[in-house]
C-alpha atoms as a PDB file:
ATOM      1  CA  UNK A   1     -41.794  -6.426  87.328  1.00  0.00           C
ATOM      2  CA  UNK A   2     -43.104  -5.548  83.901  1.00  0.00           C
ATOM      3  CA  UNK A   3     -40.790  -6.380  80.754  1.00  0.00           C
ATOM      4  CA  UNK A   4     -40.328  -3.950  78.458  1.00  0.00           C
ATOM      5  CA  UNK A   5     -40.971  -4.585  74.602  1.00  0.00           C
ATOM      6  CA  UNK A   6     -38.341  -3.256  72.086  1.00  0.00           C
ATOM      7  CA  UNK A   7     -39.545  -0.946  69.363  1.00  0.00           C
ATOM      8  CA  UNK A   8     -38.591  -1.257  65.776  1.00  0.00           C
ATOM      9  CA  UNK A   9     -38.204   2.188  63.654  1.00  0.00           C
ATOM     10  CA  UNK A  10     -39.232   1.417  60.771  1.00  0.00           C
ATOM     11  CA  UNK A  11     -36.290   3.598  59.791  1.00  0.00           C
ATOM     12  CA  UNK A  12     -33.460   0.883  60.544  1.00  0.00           C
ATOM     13  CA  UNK A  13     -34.419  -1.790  57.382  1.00  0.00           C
ATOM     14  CA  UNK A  14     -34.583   1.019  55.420  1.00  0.00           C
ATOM     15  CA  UNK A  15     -31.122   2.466  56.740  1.00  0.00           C
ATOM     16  CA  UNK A  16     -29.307  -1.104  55.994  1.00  0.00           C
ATOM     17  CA  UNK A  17     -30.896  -1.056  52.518  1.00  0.00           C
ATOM     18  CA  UNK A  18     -29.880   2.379  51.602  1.00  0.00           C
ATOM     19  CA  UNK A  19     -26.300   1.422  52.807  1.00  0.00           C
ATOM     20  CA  UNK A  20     -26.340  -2.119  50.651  1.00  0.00           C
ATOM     21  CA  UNK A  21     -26.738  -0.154  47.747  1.00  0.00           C
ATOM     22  CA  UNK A  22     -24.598   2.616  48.309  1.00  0.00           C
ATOM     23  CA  UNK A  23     -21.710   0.015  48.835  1.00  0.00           C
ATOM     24  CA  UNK A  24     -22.950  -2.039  45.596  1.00  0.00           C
ATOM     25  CA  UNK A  25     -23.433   1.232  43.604  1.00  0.00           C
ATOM     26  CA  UNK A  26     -20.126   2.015  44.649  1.00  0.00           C
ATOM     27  CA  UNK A  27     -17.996  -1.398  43.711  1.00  0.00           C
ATOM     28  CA  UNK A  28     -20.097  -1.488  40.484  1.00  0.00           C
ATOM     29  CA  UNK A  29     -19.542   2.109  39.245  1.00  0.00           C
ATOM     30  CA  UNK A  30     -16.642   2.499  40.585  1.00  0.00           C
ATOM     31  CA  UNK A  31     -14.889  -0.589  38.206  1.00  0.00           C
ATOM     32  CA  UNK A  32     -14.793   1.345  34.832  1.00  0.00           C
ATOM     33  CA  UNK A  33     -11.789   3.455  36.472  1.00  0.00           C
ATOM     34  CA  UNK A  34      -9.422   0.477  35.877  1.00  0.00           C
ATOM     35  CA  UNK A  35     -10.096   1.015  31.998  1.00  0.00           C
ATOM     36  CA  UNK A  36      -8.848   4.640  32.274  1.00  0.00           C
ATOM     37  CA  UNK A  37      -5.365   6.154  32.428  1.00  0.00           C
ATOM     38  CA  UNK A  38      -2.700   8.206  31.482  1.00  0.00           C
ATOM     39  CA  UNK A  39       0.677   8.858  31.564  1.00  0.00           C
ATOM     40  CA  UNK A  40       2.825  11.836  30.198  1.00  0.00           C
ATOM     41  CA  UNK A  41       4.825  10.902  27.130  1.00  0.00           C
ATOM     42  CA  UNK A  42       7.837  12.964  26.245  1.00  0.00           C
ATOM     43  CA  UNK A  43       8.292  14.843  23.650  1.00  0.00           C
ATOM     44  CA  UNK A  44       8.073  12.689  20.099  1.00  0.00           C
ATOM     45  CA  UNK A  45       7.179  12.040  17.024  1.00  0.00           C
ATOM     46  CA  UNK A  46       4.095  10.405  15.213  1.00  0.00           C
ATOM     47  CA  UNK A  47       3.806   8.928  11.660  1.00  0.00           C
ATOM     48  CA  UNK A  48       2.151   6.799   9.603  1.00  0.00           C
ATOM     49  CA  UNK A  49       2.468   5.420   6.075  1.00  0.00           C
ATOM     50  CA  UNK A  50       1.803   2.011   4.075  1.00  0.00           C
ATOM     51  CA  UNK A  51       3.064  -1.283   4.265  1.00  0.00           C
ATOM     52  CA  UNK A  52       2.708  -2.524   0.650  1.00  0.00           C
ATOM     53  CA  UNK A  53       5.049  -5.348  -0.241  1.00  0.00           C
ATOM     54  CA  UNK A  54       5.103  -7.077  -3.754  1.00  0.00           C
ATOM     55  CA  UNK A  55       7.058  -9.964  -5.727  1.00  0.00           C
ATOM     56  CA  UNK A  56       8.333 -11.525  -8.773  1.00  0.00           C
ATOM     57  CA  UNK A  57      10.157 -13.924 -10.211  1.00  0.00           C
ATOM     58  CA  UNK A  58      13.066 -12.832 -11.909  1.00  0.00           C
ATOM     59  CA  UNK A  59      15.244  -9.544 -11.788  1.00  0.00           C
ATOM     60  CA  UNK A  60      12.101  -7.504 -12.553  1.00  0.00           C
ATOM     61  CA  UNK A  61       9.898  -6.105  -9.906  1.00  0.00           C
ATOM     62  CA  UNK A  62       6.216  -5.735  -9.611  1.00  0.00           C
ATOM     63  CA  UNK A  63       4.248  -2.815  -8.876  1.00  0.00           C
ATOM     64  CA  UNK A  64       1.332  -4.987  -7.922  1.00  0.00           C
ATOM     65  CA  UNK A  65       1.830  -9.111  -7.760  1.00  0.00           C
ATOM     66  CA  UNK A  66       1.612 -10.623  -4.471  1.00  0.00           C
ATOM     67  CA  UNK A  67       2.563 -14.289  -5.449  1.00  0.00           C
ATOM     68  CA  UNK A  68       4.545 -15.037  -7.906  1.00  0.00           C
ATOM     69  CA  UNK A  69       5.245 -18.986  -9.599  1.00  0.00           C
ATOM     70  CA  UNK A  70       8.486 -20.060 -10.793  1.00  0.00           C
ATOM     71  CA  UNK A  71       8.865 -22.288 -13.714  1.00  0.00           C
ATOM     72  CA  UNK A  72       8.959 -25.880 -13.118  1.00  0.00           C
ATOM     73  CA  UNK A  73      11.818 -26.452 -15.603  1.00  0.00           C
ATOM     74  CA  UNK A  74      14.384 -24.395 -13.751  1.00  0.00           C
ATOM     75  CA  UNK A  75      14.490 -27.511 -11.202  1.00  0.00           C
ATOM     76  CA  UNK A  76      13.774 -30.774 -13.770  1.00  0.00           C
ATOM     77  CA  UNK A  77      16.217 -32.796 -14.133  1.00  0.00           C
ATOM     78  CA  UNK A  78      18.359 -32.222 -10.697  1.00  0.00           C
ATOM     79  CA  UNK A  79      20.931 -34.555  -9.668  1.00  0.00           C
ATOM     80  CA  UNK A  80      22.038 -35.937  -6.363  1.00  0.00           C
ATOM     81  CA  UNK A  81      23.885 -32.904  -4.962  1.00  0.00           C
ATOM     82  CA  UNK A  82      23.095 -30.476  -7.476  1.00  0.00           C
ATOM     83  CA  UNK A  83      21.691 -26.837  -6.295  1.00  0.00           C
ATOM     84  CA  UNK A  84      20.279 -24.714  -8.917  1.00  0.00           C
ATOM     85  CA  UNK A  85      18.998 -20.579  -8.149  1.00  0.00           C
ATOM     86  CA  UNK A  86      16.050 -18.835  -9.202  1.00  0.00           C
ATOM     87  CA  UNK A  87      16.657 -14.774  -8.544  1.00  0.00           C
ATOM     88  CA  UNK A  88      13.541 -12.911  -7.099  1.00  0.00           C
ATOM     89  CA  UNK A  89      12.410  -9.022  -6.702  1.00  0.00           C
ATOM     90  CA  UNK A  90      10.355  -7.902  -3.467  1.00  0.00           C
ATOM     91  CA  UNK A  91       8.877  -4.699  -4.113  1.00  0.00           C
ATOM     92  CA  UNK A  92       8.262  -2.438  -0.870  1.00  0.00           C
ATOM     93  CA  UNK A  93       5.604  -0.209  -3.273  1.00  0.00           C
ATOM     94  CA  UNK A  94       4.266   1.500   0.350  1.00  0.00           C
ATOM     95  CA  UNK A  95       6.530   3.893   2.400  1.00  0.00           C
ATOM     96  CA  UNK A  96       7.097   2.270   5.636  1.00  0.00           C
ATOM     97  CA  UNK A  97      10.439   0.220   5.913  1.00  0.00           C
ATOM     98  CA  UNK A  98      10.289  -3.725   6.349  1.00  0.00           C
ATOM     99  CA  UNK A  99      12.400  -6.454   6.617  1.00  0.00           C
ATOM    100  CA  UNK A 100      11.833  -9.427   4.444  1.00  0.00           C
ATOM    101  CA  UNK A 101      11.411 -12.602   6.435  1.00  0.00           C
ATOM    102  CA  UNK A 102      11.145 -16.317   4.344  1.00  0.00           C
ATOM    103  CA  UNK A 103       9.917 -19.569   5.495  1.00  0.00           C
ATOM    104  CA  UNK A 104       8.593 -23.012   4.048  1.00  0.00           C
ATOM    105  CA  UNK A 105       5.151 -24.507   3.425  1.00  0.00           C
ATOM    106  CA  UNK A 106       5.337 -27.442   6.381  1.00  0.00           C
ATOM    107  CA  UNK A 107       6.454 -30.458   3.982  1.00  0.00           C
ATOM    108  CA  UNK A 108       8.713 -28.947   2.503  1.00  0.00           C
ATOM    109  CA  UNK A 109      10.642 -27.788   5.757  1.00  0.00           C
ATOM    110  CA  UNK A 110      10.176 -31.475   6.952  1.00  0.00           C
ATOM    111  CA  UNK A 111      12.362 -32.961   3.943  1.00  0.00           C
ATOM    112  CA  UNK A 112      15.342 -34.450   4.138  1.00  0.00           C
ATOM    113  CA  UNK A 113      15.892 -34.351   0.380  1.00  0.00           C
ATOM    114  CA  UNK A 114      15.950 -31.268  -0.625  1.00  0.00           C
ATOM    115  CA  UNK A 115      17.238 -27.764   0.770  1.00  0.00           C
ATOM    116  CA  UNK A 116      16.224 -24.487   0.213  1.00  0.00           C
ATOM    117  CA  UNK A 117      18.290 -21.043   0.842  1.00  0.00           C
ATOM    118  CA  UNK A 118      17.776 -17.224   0.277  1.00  0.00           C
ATOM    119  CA  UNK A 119      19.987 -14.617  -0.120  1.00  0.00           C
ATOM    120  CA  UNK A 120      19.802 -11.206  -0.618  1.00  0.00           C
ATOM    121  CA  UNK A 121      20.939  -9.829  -4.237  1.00  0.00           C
ATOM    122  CA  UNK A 122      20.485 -11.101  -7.462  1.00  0.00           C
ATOM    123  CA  UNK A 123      21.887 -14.903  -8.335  1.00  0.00           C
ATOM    124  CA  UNK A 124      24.930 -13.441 -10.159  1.00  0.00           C
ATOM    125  CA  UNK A 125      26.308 -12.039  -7.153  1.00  0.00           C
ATOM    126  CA  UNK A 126      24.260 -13.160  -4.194  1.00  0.00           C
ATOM    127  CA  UNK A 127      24.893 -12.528  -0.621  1.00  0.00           C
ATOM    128  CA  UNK A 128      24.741 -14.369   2.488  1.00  0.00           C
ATOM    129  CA  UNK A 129      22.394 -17.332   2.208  1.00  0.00           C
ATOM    130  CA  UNK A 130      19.608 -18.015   4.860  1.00  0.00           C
ATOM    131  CA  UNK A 131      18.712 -21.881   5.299  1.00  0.00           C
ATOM    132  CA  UNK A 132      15.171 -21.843   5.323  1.00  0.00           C
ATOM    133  CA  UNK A 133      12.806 -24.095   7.314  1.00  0.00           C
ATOM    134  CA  UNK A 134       9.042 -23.652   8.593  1.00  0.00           C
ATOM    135  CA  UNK A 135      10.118 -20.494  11.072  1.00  0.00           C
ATOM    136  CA  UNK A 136      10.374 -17.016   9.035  1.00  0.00           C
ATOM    137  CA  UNK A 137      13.812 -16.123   9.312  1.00  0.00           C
ATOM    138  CA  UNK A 138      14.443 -12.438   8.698  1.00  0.00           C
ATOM    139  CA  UNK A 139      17.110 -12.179   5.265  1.00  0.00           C
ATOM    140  CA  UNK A 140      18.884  -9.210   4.151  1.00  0.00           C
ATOM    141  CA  UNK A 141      18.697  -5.554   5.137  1.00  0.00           C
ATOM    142  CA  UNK A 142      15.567  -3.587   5.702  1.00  0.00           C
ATOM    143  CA  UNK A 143      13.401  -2.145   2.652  1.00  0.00           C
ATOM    144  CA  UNK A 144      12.896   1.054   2.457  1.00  0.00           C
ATOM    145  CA  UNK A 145       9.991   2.573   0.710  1.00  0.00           C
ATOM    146  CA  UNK A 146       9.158   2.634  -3.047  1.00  0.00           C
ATOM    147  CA  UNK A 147      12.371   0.527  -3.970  1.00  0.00           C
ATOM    148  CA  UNK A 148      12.835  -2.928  -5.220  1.00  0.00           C
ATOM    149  CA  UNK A 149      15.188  -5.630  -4.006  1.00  0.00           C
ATOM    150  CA  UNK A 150      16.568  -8.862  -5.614  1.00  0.00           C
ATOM    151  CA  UNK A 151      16.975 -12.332  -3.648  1.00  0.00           C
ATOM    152  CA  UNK A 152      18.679 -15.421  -4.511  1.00  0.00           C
ATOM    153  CA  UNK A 153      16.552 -18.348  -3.718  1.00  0.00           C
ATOM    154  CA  UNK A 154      19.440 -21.834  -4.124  1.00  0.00           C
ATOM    155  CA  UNK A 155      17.320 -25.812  -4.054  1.00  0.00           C
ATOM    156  CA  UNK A 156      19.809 -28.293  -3.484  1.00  0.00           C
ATOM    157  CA  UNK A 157      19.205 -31.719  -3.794  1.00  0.00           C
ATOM    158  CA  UNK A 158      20.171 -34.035  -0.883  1.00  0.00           C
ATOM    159  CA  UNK A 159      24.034 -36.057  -1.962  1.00  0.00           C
ATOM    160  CA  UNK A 160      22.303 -39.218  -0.414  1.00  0.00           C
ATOM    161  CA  UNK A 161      18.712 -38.774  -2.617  1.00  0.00           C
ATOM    162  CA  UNK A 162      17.390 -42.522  -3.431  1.00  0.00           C
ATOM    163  CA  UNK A 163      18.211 -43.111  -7.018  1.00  0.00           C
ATOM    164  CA  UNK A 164      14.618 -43.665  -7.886  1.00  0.00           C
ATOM    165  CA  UNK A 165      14.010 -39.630  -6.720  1.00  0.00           C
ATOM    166  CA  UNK A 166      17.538 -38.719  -8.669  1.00  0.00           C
ATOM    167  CA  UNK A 167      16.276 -36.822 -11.817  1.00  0.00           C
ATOM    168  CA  UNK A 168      12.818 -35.796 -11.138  1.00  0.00           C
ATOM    169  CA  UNK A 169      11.732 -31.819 -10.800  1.00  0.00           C
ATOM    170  CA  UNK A 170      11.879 -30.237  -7.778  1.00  0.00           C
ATOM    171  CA  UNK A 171       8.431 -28.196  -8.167  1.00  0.00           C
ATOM    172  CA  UNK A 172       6.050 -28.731  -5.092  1.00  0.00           C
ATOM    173  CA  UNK A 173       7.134 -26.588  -2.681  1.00  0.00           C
ATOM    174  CA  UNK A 174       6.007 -23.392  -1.116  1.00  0.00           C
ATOM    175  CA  UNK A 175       8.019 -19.959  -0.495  1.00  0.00           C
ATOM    176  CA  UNK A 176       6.656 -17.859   2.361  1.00  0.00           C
ATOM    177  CA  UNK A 177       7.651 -14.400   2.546  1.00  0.00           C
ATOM    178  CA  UNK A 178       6.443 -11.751   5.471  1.00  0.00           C
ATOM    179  CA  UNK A 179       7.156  -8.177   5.264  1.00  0.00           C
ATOM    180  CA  UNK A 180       7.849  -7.425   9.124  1.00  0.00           C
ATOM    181  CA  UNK A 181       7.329  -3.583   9.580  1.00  0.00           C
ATOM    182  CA  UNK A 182      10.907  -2.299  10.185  1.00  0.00           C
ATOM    183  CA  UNK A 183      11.059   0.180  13.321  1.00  0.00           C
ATOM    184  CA  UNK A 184      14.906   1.822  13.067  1.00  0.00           C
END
């Protein structure tokens, strides 16, 4: 009995590499598809505008400022329990509605001494006040665009303040204000 010796095509390696790549080509190429898509939108309406928000101290807005400094003397001299308000005017200058939001530099929402509140409206007739802390909280209505709004901002010095911080100026603290695009 004779034994028979297989023969190799030469064809076969080349089949298995042609069919590596294929699949390889295929999971390669084939990946940019989860990058695409659509979906039908109904029928609506696109805009766009500006988001241009400005401040100032005082009942006066500003076309242009985007920090503003109050005076030191309007809080020298405060006494245990006393609150004194500054008014200030946030100018929406662009044309796309926001809301204003205010917050405090970190040390100055970590003391226990002193408070600080905004309102919306001018200091002669201010509205509900907003106790302010390190997270922006959102205060007053939304801004519409190319108009000018007054705040009341209220520092009130802790009852309990240690007598030897009883008559000194309240002037090292830091008023954040974010103009959070308004969507109605």
């Amino acid at each position: 009995m004779r034994e028979r010796q297989a023969r190799r095509s030469p064809l076969y390696p080349a089949l298995l590499t042609g069919s590596l790549v294929l699949v390889a080509g295929l999971n390669v190429g084939g990946s940019y598809a989860l990058w695409n898509g659509s979906a039908p939108i109904s029928e609506t309406e696109v805009r766009s505008g500006t988001l241009t928000a400005t401040v100032a101290v005082g009942d006066t807005g500003s076309p242009t400022a985007t920090s503003a400094a109050f005076d030191p003397a309007a809080f020298d001299g405060m006494l245990p329990g006393e609150a004194r308000s500054e008014t200030l005017t946030v100018g929406n200058t662009g044309t796309t509605p926001f809301l204003v939001a205010a917050s405090l530099d970190a040390a100055s929402a970590a003391s226990t001494e002193v408070s600080w509140a905004l309102a919306p409206g001018s200091c002669a007739a201010p509205g509900a006040a907003v106790p302010l802390g390190a997270t922006p909280q959102n205060v007053g209505s939304p801004m519409l665009g190319s108009t000018f709004s007054s705040y009341c901002l209220t520092v009130t010095l802790a009852p309990d303040v240690p007598a030897d911080a009883a008559g000194t100026t309240v002037a090292d603290f830091t008023l954040l204000l974010d103009a959070n695009q308004y969507r109605p």
